[in-house]
PDB file of N, CA and C in Angstrom:
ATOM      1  N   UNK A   1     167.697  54.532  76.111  1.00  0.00           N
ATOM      2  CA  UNK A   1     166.863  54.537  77.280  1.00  0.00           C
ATOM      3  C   UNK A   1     165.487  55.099  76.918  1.00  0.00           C
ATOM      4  N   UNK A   2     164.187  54.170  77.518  1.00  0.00           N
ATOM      5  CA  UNK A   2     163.327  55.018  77.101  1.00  0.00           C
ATOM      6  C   UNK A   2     162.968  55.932  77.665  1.00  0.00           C
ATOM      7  N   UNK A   3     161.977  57.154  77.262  1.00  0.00           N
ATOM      8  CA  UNK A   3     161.996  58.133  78.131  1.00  0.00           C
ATOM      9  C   UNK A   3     159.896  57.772  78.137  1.00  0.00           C
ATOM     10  N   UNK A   4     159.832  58.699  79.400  1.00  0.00           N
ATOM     11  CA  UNK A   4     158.277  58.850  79.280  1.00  0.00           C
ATOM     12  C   UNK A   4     157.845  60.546  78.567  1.00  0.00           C
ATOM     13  N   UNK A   5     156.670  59.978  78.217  1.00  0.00           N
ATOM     14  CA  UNK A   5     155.692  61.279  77.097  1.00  0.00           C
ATOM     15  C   UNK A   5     156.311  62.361  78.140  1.00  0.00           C
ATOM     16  N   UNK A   6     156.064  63.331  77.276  1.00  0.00           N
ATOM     17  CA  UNK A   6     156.224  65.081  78.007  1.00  0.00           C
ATOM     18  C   UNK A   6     154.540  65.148  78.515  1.00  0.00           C
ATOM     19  N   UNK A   7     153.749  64.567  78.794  1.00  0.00           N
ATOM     20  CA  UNK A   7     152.933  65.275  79.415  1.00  0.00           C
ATOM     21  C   UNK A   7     152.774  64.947  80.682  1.00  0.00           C
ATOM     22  N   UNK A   8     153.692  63.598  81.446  1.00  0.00           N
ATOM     23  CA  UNK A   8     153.936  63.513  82.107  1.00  0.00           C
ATOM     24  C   UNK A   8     154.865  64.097  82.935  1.00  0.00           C
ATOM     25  N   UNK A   9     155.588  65.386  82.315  1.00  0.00           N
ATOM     26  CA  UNK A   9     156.725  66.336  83.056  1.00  0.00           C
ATOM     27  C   UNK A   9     156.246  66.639  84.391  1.00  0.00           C
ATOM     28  N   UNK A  10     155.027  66.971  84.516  1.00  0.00           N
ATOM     29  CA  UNK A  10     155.200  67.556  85.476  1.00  0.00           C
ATOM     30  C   UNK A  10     155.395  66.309  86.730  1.00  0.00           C
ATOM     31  N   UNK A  11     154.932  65.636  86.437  1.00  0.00           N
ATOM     32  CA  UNK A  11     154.857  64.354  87.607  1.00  0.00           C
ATOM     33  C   UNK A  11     156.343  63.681  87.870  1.00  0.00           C
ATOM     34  N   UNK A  12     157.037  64.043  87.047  1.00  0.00           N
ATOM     35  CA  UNK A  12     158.493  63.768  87.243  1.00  0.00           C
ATOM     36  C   UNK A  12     159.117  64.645  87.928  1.00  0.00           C
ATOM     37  N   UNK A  13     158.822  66.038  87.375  1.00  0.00           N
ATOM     38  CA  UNK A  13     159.257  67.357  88.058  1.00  0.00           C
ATOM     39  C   UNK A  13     158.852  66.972  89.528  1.00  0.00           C
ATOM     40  N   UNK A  14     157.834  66.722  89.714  1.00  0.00           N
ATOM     41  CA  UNK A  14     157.148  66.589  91.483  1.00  0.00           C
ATOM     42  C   UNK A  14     158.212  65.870  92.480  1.00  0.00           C
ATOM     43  N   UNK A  15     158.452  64.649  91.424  1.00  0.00           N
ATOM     44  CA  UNK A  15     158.753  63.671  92.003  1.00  0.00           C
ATOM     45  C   UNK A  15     160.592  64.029  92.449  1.00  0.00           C
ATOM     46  N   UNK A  16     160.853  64.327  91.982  1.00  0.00           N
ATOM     47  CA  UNK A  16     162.181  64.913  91.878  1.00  0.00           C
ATOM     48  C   UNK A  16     162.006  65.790  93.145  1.00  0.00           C
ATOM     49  N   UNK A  17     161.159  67.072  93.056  1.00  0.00           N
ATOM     50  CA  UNK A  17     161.511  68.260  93.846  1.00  0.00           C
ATOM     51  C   UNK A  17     161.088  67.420  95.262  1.00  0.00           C
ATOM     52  N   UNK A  18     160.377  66.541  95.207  1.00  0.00           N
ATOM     53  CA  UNK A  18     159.806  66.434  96.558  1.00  0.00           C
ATOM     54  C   UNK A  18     160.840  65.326  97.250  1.00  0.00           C
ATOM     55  N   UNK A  19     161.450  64.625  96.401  1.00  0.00           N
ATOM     56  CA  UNK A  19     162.744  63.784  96.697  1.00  0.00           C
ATOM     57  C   UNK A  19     163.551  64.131  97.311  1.00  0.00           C
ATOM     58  N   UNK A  20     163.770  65.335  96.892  1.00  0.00           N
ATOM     59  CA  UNK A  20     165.120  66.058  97.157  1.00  0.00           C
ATOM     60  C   UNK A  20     164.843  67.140  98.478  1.00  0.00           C
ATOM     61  N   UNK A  21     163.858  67.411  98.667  1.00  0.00           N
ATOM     62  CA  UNK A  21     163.348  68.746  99.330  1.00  0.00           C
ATOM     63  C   UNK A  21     163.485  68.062 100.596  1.00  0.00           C
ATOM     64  N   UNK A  22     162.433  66.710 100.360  1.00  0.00           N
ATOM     65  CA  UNK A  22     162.514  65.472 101.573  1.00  0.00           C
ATOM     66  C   UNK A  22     163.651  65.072 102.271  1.00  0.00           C
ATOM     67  N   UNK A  23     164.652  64.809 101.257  1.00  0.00           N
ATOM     68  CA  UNK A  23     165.631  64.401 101.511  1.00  0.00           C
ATOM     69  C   UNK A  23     166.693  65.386 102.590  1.00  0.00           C
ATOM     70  N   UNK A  24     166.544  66.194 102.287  1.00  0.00           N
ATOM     71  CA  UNK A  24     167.652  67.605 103.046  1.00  0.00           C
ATOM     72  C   UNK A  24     166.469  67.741 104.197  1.00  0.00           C
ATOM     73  N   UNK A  25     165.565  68.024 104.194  1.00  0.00           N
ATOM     74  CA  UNK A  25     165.128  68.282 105.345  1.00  0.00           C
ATOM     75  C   UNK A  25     164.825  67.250 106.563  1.00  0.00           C
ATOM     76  N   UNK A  26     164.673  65.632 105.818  1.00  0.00           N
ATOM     77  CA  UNK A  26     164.666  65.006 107.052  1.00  0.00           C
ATOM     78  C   UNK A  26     165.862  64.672 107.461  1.00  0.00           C
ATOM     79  N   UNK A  27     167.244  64.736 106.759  1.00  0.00           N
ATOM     80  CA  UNK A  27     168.554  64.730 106.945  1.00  0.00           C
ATOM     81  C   UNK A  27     168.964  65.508 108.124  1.00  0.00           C
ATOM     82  N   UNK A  28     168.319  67.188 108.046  1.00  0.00           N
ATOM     83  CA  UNK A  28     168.698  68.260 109.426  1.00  0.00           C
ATOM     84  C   UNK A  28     167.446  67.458 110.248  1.00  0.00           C
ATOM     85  N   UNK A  29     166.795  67.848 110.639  1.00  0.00           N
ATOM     86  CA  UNK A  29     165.981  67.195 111.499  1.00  0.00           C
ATOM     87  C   UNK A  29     166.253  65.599 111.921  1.00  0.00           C
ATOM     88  N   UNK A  30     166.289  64.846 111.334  1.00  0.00           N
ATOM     89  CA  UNK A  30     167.075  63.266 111.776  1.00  0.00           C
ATOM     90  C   UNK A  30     168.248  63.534 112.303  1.00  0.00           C
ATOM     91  N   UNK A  31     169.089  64.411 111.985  1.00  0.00           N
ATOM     92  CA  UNK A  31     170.495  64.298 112.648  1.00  0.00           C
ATOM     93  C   UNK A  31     170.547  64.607 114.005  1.00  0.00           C
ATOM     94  N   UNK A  32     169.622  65.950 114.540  1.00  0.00           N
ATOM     95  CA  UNK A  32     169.428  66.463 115.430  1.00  0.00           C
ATOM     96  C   UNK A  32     168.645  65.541 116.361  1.00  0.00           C
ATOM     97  N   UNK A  33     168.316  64.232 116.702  1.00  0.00           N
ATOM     98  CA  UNK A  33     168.233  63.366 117.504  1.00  0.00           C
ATOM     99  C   UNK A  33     168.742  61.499 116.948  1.00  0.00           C
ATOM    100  N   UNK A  34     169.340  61.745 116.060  1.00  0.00           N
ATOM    101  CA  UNK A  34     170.210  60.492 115.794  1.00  0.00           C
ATOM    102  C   UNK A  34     171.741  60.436 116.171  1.00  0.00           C
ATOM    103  N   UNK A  35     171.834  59.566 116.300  1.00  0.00           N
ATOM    104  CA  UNK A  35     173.820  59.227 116.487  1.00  0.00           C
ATOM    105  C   UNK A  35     173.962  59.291 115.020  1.00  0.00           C
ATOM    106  N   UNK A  36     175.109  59.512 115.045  1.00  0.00           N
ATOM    107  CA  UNK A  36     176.222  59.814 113.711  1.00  0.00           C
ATOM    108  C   UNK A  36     176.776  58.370 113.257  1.00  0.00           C
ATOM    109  N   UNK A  37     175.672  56.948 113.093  1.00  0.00           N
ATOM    110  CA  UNK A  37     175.958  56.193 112.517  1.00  0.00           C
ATOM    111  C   UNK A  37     175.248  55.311 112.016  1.00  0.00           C
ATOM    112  N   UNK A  38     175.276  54.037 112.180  1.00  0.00           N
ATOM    113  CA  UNK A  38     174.538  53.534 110.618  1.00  0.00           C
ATOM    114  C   UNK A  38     173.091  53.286 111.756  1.00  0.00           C
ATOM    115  N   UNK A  39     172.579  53.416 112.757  1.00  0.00           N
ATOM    116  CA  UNK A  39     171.338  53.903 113.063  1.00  0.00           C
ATOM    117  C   UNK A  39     170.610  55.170 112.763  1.00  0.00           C
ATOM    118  N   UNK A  40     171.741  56.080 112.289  1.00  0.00           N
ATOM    119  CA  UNK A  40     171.208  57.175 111.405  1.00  0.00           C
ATOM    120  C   UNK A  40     170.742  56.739 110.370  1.00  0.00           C
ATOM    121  N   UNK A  41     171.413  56.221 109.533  1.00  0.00           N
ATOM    122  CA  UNK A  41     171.094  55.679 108.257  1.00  0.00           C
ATOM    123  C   UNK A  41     169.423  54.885 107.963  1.00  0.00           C
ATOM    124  N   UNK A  42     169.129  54.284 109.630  1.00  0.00           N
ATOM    125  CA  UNK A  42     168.301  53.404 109.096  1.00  0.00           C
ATOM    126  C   UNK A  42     166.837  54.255 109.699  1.00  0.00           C
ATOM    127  N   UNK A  43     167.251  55.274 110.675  1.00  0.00           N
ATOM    128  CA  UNK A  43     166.286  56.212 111.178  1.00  0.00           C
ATOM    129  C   UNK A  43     166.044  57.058 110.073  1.00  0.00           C
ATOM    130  N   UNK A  44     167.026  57.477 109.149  1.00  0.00           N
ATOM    131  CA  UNK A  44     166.705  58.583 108.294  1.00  0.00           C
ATOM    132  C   UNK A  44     166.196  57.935 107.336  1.00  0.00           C
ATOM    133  N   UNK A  45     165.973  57.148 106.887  1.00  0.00           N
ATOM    134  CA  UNK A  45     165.129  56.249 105.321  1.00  0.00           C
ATOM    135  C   UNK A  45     163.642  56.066 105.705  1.00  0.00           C
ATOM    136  N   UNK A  46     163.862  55.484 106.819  1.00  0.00           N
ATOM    137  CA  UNK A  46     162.447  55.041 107.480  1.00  0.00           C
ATOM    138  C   UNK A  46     162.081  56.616 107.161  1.00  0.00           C
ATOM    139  N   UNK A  47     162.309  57.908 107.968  1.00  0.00           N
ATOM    140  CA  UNK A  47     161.689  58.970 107.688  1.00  0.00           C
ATOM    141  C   UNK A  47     161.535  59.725 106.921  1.00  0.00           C
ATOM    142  N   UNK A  48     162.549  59.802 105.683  1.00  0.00           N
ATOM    143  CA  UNK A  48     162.820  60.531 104.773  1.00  0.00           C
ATOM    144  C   UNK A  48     161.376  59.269 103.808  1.00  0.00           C
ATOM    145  N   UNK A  49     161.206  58.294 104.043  1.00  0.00           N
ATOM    146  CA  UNK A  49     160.330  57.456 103.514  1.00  0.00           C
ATOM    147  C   UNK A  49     158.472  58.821 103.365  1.00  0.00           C
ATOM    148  N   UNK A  50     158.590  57.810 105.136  1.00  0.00           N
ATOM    149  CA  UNK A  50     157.170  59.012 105.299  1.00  0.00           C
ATOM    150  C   UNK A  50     157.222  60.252 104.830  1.00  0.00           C
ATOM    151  N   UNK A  51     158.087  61.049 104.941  1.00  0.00           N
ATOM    152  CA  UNK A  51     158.254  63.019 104.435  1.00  0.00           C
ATOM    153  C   UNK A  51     157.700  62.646 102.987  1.00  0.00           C
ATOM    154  N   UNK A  52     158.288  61.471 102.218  1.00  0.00           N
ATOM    155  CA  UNK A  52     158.487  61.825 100.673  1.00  0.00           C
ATOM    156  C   UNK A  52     156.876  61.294 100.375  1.00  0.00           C
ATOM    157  N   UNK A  53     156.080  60.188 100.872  1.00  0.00           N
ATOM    158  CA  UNK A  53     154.988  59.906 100.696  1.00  0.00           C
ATOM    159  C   UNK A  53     153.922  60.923 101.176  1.00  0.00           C
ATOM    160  N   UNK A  54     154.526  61.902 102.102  1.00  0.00           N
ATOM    161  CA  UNK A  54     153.539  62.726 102.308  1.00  0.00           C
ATOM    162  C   UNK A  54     153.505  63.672 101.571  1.00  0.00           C
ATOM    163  N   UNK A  55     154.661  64.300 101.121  1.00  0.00           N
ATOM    164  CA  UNK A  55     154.802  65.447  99.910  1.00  0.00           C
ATOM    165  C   UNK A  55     154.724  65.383  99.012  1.00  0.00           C
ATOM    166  N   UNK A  56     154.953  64.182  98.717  1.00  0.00           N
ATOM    167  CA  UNK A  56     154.844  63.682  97.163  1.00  0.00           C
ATOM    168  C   UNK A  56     153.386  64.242  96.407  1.00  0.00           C
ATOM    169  N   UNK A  57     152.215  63.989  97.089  1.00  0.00           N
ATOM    170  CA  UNK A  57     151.080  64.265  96.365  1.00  0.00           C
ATOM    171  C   UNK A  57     150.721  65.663  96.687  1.00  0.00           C
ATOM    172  N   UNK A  58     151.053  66.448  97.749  1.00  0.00           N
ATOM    173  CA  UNK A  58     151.326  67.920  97.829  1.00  0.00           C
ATOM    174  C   UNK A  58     152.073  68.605  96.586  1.00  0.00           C
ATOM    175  N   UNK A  59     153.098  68.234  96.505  1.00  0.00           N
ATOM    176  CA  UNK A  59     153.826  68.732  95.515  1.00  0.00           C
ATOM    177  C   UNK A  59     153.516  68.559  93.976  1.00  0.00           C
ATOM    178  N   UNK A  60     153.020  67.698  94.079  1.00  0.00           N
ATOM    179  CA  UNK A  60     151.720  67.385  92.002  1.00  0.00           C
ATOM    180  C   UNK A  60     151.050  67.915  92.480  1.00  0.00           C
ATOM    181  N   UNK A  61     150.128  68.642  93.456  1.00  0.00           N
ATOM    182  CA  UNK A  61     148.862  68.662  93.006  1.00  0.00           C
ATOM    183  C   UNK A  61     149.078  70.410  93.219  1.00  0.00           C
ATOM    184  N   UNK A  62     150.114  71.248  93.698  1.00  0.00           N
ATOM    185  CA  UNK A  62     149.895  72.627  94.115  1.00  0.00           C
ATOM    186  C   UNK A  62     151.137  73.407  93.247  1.00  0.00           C
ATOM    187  N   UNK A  63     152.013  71.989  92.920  1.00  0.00           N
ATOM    188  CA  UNK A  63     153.342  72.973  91.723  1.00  0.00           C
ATOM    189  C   UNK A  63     152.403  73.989  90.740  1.00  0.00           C
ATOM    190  N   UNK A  64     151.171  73.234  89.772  1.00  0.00           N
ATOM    191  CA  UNK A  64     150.560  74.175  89.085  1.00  0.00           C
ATOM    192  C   UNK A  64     149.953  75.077  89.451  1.00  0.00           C
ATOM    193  N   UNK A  65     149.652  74.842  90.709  1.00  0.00           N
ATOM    194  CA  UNK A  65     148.706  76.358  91.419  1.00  0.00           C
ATOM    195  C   UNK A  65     149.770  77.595  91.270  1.00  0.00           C
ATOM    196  N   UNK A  66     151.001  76.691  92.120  1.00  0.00           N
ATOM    197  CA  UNK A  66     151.798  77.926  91.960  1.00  0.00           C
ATOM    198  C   UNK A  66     152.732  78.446  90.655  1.00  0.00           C
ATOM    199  N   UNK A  67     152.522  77.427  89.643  1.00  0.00           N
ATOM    200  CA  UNK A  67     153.679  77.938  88.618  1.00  0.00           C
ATOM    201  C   UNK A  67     152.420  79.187  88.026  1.00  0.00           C
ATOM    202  N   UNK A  68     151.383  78.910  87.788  1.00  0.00           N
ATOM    203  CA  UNK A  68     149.991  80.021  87.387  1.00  0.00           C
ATOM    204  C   UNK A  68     150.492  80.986  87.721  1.00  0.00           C
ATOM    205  N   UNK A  69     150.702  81.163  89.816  1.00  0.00           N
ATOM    206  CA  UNK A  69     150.624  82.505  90.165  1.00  0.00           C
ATOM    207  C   UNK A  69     151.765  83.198  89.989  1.00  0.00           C
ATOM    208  N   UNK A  70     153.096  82.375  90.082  1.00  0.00           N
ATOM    209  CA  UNK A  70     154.294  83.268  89.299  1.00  0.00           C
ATOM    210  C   UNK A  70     153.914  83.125  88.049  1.00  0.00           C
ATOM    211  N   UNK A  71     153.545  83.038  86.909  1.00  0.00           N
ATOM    212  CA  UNK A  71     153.293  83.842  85.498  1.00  0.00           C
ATOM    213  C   UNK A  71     151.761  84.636  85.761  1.00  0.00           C
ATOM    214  N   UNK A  72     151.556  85.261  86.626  1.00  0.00           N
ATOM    215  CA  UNK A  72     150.570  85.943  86.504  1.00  0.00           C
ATOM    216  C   UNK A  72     151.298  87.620  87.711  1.00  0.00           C
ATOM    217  N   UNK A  73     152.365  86.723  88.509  1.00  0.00           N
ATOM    218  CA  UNK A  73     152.860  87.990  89.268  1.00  0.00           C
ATOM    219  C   UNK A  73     153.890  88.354  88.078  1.00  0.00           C
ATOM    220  N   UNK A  74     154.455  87.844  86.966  1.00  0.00           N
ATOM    221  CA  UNK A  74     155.129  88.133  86.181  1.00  0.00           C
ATOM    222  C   UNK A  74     155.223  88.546  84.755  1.00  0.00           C
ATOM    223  N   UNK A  75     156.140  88.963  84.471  1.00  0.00           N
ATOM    224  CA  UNK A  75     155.917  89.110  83.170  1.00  0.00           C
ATOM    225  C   UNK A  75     157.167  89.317  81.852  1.00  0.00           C
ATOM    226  N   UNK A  76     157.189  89.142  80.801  1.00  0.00           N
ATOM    227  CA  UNK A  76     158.327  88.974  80.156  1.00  0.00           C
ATOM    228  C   UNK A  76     159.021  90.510  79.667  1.00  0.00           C
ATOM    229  N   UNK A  77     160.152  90.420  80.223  1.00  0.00           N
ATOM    230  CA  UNK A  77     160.848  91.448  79.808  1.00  0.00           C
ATOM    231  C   UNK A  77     160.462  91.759  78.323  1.00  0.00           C
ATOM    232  N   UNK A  78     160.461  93.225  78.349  1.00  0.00           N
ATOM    233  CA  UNK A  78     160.313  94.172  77.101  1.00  0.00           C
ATOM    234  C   UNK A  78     161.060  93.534  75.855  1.00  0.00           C
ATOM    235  N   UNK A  79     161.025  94.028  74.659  1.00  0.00           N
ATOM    236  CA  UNK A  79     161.332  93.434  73.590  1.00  0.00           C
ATOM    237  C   UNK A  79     161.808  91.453  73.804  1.00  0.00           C
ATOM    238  N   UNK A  80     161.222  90.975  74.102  1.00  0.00           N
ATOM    239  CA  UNK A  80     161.258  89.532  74.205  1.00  0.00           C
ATOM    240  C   UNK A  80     160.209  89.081  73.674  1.00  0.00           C
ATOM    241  N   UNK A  81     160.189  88.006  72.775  1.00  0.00           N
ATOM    242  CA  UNK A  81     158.696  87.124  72.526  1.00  0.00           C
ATOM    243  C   UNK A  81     158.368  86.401  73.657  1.00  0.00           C
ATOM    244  N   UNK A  82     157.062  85.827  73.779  1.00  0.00           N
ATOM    245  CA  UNK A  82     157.122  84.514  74.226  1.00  0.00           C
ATOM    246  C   UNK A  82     157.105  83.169  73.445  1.00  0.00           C
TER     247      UNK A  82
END
């Protein structure tokens, strides 16, 4: 299988977290005014659609803001390299 370059990680990483993040949250929220059947199914794609197109470019463009500020609130335990 091919894989893509590592400098594209992070855009995979995005894509992933925001998939998934999307996914569970329009799942509780869709359920809470859908029926428990395959009109769920077709209410929750349609929305879990929009959530993921909207986060999607939130989530690339602020993961590095924040991975910075946790290694800057942090730091590596004593006798450890980096």
């Amino acid at each position: 299988m091919r894989r893509l370059p590592r400098r594209y990680a992070h855009f995979v990483y995005g894509m992933i977290q925001a998939a998934i993040t999307t996914a569970v949250a329009t799942t509780v929220a869709t359920y809470q005014i859908a029926r428990a059947d395959l009109q769920f199914v077709g209410y929750w794609l349609s929305c879990w659609f929009v959530s993921l197109m909207t986060m999607l470019p939130v989530v690339i463009l602020v993961a590095p803001i924040i991975q910075r500020a946790v290694y800057s609130l942090t730091e590596e335990s004593p006798g450890k390299k980096a």
